[in-house]
C-alpha atoms as a PDB file:
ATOM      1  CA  UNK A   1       9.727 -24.489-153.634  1.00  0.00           C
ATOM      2  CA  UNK A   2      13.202 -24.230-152.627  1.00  0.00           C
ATOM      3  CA  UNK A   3      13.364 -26.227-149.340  1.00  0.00           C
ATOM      4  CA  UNK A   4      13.251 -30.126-148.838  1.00  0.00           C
ATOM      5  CA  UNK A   5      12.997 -31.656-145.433  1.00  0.00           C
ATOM      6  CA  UNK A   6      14.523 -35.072-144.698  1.00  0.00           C
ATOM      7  CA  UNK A   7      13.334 -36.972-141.536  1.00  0.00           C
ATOM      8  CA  UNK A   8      15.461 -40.528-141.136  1.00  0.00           C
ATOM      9  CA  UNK A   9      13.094 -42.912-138.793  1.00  0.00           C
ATOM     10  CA  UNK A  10      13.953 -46.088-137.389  1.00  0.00           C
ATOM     11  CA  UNK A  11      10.836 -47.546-134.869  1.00  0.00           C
ATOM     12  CA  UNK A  12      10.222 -43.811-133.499  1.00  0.00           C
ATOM     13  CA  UNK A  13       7.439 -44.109-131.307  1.00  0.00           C
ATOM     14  CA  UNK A  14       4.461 -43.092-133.945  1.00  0.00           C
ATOM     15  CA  UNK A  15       3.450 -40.139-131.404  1.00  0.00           C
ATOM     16  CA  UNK A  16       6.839 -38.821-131.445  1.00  0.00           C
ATOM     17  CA  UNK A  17       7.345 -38.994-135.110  1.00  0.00           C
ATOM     18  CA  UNK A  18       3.833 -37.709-135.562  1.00  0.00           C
ATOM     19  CA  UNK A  19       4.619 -34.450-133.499  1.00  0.00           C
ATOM     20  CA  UNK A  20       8.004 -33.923-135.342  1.00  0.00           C
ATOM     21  CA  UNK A  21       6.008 -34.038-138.644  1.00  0.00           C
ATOM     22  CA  UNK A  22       3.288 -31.842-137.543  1.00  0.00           C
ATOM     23  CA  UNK A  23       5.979 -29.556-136.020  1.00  0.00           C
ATOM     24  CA  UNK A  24       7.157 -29.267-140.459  1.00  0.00           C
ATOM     25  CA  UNK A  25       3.839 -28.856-141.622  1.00  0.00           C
ATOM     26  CA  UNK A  26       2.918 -26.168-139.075  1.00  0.00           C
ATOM     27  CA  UNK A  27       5.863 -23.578-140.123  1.00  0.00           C
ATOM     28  CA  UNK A  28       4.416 -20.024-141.129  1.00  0.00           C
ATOM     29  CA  UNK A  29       6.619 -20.176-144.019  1.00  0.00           C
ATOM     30  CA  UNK A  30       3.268 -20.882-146.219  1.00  0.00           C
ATOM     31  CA  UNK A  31       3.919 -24.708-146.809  1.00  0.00           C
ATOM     32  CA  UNK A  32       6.937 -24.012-148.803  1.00  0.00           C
ATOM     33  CA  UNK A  33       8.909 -27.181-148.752  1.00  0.00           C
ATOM     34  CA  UNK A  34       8.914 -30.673-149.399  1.00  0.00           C
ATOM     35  CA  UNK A  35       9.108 -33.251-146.448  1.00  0.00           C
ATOM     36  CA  UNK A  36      10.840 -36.361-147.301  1.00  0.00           C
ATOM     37  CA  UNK A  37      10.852 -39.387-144.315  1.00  0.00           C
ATOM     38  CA  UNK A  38      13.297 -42.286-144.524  1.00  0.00           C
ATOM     39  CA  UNK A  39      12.447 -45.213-143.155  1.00  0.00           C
ATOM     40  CA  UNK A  40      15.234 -46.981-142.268  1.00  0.00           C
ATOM     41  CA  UNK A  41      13.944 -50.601-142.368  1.00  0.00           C
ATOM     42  CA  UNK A  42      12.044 -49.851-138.853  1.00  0.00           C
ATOM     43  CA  UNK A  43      10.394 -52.821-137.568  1.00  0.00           C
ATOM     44  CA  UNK A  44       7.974 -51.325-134.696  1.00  0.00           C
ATOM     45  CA  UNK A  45       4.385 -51.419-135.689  1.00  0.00           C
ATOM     46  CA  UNK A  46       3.249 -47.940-134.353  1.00  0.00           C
ATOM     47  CA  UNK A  47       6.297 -46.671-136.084  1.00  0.00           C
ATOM     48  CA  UNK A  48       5.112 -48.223-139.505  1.00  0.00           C
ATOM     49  CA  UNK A  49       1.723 -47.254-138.753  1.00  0.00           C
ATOM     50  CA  UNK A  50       2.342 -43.789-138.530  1.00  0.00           C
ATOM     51  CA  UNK A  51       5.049 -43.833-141.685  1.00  0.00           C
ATOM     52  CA  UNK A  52       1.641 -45.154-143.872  1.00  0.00           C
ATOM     53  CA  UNK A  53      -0.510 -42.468-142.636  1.00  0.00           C
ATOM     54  CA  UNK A  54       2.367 -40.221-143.386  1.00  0.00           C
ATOM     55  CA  UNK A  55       2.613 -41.350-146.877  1.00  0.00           C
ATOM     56  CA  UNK A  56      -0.630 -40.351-147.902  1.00  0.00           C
ATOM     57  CA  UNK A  57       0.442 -36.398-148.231  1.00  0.00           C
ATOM     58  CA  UNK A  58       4.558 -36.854-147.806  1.00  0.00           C
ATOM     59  CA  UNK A  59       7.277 -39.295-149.610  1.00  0.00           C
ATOM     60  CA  UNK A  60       8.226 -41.975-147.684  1.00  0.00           C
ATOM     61  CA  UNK A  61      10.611 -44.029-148.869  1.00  0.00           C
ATOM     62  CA  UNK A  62      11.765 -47.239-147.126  1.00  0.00           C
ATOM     63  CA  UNK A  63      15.215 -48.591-147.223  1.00  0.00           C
ATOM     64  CA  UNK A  64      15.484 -52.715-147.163  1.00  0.00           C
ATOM     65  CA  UNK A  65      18.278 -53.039-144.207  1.00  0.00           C
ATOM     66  CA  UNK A  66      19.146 -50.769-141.429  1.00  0.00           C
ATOM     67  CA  UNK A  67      22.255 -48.296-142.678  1.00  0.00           C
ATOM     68  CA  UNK A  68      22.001 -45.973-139.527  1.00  0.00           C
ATOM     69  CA  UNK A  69      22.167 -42.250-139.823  1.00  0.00           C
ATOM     70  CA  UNK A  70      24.341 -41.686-142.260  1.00  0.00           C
ATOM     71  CA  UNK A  71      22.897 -43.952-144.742  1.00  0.00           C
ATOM     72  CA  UNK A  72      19.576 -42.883-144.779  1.00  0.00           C
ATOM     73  CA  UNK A  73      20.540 -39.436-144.753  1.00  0.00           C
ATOM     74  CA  UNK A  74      22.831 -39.498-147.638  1.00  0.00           C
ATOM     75  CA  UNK A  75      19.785 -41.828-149.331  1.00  0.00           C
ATOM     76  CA  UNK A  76      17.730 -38.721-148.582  1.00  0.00           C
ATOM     77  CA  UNK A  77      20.028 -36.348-150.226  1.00  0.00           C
ATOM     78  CA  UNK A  78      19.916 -38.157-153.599  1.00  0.00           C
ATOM     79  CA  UNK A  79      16.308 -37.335-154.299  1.00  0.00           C
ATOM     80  CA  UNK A  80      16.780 -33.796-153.249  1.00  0.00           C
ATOM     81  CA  UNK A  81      16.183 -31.467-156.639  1.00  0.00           C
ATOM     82  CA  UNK A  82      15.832 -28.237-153.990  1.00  0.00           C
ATOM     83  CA  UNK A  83      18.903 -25.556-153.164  1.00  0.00           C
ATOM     84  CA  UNK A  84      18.248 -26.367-149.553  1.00  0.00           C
ATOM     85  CA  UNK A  85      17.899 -28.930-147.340  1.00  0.00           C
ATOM     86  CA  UNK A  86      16.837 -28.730-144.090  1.00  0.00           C
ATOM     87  CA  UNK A  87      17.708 -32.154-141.787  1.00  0.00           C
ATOM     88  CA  UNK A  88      14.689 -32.894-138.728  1.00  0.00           C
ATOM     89  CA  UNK A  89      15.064 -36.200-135.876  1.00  0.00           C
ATOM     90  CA  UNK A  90      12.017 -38.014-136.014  1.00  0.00           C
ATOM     91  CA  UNK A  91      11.458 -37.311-132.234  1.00  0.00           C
ATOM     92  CA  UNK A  92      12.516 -33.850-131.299  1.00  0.00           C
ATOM     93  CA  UNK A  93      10.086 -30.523-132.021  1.00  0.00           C
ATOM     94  CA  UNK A  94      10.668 -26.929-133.982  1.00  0.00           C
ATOM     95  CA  UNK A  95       9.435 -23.517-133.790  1.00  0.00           C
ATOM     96  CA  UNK A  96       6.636 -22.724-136.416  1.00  0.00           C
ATOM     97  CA  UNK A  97       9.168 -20.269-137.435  1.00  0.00           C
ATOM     98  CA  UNK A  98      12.518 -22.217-138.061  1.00  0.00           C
ATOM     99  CA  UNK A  99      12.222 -22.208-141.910  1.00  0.00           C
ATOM    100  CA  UNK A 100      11.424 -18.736-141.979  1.00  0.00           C
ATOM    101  CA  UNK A 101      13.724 -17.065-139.794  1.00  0.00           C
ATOM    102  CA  UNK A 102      16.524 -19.273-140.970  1.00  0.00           C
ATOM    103  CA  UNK A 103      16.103 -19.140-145.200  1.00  0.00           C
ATOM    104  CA  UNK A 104      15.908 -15.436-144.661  1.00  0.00           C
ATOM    105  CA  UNK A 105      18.895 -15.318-143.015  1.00  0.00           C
ATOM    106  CA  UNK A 106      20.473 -17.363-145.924  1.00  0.00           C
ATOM    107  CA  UNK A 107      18.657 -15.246-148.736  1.00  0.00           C
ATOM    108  CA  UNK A 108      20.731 -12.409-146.904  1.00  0.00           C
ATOM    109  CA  UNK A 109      24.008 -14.121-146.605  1.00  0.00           C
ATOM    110  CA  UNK A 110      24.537 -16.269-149.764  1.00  0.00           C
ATOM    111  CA  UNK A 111      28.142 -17.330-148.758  1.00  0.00           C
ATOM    112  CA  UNK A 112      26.698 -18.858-145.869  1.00  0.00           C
ATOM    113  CA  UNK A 113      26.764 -22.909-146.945  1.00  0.00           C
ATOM    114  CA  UNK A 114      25.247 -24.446-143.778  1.00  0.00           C
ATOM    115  CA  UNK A 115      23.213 -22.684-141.403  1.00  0.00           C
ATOM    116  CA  UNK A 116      22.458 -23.706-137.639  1.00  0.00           C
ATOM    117  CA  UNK A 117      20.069 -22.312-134.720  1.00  0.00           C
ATOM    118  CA  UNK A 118      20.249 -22.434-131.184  1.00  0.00           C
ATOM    119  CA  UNK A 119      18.189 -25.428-129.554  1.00  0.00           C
ATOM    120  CA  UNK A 120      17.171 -26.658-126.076  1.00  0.00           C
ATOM    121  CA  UNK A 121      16.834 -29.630-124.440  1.00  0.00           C
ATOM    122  CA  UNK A 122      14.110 -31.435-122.807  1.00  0.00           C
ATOM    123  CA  UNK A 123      12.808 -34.761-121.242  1.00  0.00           C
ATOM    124  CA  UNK A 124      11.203 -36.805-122.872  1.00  0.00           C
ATOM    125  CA  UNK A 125       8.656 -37.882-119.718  1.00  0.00           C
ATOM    126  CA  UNK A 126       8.304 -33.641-119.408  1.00  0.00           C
ATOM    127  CA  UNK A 127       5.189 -33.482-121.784  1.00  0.00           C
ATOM    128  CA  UNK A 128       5.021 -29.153-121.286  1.00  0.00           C
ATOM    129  CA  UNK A 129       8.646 -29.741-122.995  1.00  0.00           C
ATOM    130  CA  UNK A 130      10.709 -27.586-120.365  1.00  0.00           C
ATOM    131  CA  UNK A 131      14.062 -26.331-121.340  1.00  0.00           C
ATOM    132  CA  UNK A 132      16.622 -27.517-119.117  1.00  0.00           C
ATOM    133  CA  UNK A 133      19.442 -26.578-121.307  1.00  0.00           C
ATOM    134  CA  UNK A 134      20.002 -24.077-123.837  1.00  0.00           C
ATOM    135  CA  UNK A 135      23.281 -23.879-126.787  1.00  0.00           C
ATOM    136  CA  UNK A 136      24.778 -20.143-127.289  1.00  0.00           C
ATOM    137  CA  UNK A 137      26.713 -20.520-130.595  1.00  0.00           C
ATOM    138  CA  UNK A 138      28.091 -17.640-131.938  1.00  0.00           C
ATOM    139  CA  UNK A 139      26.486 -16.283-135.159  1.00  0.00           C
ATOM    140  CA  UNK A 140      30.367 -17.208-137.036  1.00  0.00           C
ATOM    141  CA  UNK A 141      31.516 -20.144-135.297  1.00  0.00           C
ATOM    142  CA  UNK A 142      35.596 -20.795-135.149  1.00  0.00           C
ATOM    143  CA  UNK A 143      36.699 -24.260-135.214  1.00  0.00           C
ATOM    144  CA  UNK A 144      38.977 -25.287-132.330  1.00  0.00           C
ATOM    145  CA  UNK A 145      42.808 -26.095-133.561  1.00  0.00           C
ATOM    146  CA  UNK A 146      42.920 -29.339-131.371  1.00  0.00           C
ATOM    147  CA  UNK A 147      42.409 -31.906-134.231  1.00  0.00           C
ATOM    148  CA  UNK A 148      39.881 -34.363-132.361  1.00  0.00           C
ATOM    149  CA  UNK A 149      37.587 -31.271-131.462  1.00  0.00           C
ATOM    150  CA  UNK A 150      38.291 -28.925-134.672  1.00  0.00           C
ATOM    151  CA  UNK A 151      34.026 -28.898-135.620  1.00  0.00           C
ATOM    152  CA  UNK A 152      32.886 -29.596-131.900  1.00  0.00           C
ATOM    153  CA  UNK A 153      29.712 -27.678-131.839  1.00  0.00           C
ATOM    154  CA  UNK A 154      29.933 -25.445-135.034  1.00  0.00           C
ATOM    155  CA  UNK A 155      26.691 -26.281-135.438  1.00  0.00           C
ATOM    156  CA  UNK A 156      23.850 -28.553-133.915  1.00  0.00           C
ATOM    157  CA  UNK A 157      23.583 -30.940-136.419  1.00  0.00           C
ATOM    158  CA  UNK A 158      19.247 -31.575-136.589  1.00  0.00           C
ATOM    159  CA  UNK A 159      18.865 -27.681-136.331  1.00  0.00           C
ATOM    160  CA  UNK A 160      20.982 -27.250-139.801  1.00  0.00           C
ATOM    161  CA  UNK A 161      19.710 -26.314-143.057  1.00  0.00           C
ATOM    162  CA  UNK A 162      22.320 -27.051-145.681  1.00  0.00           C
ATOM    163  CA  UNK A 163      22.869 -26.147-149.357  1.00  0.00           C
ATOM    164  CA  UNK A 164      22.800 -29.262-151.604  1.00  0.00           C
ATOM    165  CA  UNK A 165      25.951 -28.407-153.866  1.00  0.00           C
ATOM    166  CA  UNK A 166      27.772 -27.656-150.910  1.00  0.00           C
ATOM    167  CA  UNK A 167      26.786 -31.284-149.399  1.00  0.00           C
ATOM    168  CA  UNK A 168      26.818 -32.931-152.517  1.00  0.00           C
ATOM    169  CA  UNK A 169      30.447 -31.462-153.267  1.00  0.00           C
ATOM    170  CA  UNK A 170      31.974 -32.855-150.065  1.00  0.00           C
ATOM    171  CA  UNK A 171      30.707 -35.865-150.710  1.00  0.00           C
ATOM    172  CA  UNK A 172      28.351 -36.880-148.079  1.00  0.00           C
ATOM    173  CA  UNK A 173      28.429 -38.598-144.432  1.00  0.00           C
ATOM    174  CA  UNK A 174      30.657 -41.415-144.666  1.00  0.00           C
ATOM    175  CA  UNK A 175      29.012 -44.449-144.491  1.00  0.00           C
ATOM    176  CA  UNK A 176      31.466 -46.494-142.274  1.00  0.00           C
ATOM    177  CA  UNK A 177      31.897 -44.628-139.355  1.00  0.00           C
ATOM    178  CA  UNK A 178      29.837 -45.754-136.236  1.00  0.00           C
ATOM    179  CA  UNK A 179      29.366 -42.154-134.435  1.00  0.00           C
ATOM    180  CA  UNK A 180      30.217 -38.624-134.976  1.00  0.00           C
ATOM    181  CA  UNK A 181      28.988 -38.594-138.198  1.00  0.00           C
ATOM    182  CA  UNK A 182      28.127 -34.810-138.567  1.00  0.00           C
ATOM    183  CA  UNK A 183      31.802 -33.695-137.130  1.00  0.00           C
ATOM    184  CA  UNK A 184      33.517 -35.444-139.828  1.00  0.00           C
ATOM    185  CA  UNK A 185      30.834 -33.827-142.473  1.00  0.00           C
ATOM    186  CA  UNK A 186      31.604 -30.604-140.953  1.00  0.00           C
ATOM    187  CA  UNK A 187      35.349 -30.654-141.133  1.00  0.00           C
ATOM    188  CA  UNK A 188      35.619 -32.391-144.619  1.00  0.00           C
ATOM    189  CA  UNK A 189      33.176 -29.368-145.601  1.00  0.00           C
ATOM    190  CA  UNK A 190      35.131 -26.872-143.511  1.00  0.00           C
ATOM    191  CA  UNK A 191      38.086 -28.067-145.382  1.00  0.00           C
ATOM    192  CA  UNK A 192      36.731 -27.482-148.895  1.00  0.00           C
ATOM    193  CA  UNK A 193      35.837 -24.069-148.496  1.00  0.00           C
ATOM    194  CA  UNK A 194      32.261 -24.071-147.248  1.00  0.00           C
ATOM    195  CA  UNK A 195      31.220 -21.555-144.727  1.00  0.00           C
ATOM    196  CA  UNK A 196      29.566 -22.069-141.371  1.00  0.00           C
ATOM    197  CA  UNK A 197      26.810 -19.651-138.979  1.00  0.00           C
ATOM    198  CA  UNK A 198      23.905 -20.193-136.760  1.00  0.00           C
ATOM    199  CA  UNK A 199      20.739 -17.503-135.987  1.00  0.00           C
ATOM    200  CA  UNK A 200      21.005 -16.505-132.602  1.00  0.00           C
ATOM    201  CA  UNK A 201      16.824 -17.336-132.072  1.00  0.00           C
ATOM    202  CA  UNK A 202      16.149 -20.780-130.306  1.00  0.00           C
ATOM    203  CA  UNK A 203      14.058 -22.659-132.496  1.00  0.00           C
ATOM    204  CA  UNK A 204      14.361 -26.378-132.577  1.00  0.00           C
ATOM    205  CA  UNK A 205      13.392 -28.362-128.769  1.00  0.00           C
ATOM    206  CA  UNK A 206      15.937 -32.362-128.453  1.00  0.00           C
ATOM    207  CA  UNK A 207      14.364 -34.488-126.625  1.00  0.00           C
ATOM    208  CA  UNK A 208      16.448 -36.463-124.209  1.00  0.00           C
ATOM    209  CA  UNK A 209      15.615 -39.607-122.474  1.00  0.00           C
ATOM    210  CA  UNK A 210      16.499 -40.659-118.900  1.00  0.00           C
ATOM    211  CA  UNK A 211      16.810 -44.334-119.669  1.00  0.00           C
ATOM    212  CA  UNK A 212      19.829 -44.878-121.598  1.00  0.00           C
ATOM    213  CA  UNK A 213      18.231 -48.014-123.843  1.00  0.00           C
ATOM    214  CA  UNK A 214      15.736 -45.168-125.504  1.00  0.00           C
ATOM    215  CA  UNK A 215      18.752 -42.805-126.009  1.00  0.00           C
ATOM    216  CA  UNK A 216      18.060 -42.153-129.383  1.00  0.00           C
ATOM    217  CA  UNK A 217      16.287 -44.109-132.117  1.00  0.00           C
ATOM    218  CA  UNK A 218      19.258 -45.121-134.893  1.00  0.00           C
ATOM    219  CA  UNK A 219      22.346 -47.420-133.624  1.00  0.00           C
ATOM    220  CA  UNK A 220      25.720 -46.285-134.114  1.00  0.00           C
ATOM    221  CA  UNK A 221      26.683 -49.478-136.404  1.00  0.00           C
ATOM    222  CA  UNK A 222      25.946 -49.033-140.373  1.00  0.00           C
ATOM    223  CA  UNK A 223      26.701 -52.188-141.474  1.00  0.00           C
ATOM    224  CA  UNK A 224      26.094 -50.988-145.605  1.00  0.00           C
ATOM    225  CA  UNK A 225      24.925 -48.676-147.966  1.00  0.00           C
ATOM    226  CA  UNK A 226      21.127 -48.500-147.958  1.00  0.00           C
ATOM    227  CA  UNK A 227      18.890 -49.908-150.792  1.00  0.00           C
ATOM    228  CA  UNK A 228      14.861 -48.967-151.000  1.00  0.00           C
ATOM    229  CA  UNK A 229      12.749 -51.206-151.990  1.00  0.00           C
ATOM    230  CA  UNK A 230      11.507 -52.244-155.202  1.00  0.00           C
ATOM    231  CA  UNK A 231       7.900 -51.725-156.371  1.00  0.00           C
ATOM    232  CA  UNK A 232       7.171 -55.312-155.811  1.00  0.00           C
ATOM    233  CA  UNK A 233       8.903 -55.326-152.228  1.00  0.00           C
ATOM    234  CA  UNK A 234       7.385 -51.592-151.419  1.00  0.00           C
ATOM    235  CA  UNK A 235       3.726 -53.546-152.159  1.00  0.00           C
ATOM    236  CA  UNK A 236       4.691 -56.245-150.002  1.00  0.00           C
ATOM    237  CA  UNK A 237       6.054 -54.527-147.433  1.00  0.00           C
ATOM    238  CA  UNK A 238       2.853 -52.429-147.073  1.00  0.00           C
ATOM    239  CA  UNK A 239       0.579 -55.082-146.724  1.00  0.00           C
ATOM    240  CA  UNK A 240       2.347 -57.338-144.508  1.00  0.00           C
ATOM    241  CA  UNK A 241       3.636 -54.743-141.834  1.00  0.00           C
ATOM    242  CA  UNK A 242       1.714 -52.021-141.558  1.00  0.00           C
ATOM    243  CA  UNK A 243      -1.054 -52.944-138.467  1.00  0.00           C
ATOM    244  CA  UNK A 244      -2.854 -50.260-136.764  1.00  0.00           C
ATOM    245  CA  UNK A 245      -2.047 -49.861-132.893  1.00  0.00           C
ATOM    246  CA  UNK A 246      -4.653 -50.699-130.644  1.00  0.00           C
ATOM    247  CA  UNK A 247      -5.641 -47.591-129.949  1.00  0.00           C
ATOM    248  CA  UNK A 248      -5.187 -44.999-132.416  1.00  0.00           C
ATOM    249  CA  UNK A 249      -5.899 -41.776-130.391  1.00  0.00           C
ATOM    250  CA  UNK A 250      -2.306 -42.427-128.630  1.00  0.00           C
ATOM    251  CA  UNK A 251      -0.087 -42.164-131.422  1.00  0.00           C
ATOM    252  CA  UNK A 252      -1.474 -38.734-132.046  1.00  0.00           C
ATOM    253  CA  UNK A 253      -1.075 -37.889-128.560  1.00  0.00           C
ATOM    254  CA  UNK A 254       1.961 -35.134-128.130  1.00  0.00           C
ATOM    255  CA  UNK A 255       4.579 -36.247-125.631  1.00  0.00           C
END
């Protein structure tokens, strides 16, 4: 196994995050990898629903407070003991084929460090998910000299799969910015050395949502570094908030 998967959730709608799972477990790359979820102190109870069911064949690890993003992502990185790392929203979809097309890509380039594919766009209240908008990055992306856009779409930042020492030795996302998270990643790592590309194949669906309260499911604030639970708290937390919807069949239901 040379591939871990992090998924950060906070109170994705359980059908959503259900999908995305199924979406990892579903590659043709024979079950390969390791999916790690990050729940980021959600609160829904669909959304913890689905994380238990989820725990009984993934890790899910639950942080105490809500650190955003960044937080949970860099809390995701820790545990990873993989070469690669491939990063997954809880509500958007992937190709059966992401993993493969895009670690064979990387077994052929070695000196690639992070590694991007092209993705489309859909609505969220479109349940045959049609594309209504496509990226074309170029296979060896050029930042832009202007400062403020100098790693504007390098890379789209859920398709990535990134090498650990490579993310490890920039040092991470930083924890105190509110937005923009990957750009700074990218630059700090474009800065060090590391080495940018994307496939050209389309393999990863964002959803998009018309109402602008459902925009996306973590908040820009991260008010501090994130902290999982204890044993202790982990037991607690499980028995005290993790209710089963009303109606089960509708969490499974794809969007």
């Amino acid at each position: 196994m040379n591939l871990t998967v992090l998924i950060p959730v906070h109170n994705t709608p359980a059908h959503h995050l259900l999908e995305a799972v199924r979406c990892i477990t579903e590659q043709n790359d024979g079950g390969d990898h390791r999916i790690i979820l990050i729940d980021d102190a959600s609160t829904r109870d669909d959304t913890l629903w689905a994380l238990s069911m989820l725990s009984e064949n993934h890790d899910v690890h639950r942080l105490k407070w809500n650190s955003g993003i960044s937080g949970a992502l860099n809390f995701g990185h820790s545990l990873v003991d993989t070469e690669f790392v491939a990063h997954m929203d809880a509500d958007d979809i992937c190709h059966p084929s992401r993993f493969s097309v895009m670690l064979e890509y990387l077994m052929d380039h070695p000196d690639t460090d992070v590694l991007g594919c092209q993705l489309f766009s859909f609505w969220d209240d479109d349940g045959s998910h049609t594309p209504y908008f496509i990226t074309n990055h170029p296979e060896h992306p050029v930042p832009n000299s202007s400062r403020r856009e100098l790693m504007h779409w390098l890379v789209n930042h859920a398709t990535v799969i990134i090498r650990q020492s490579a993310f490890l030795e920039s040092g991470g996302y930083a924890q105190e910015l509110w937005r923009a998270q990957d750009l700074d990643l990218w630059k700090r790592m474009h800065e060090a050395g590391a080495t940018f590309a994307n496939v050209p194949e389309c393999l990863y669906g964002w959803r998009r949502y018309r109402a602008s309260s459902q925009s996306r499911s973590f908040p820009f604030s991260a008010p501090s570094a994130p902290e999982p639970l204890s044993d202790n708290e982990r037991e607690i937390s499980e028995t005290e908030s993790q209710p089963e919807p009303s109606d089960p069949d509708t969490a499974h239901a794809d969007a």
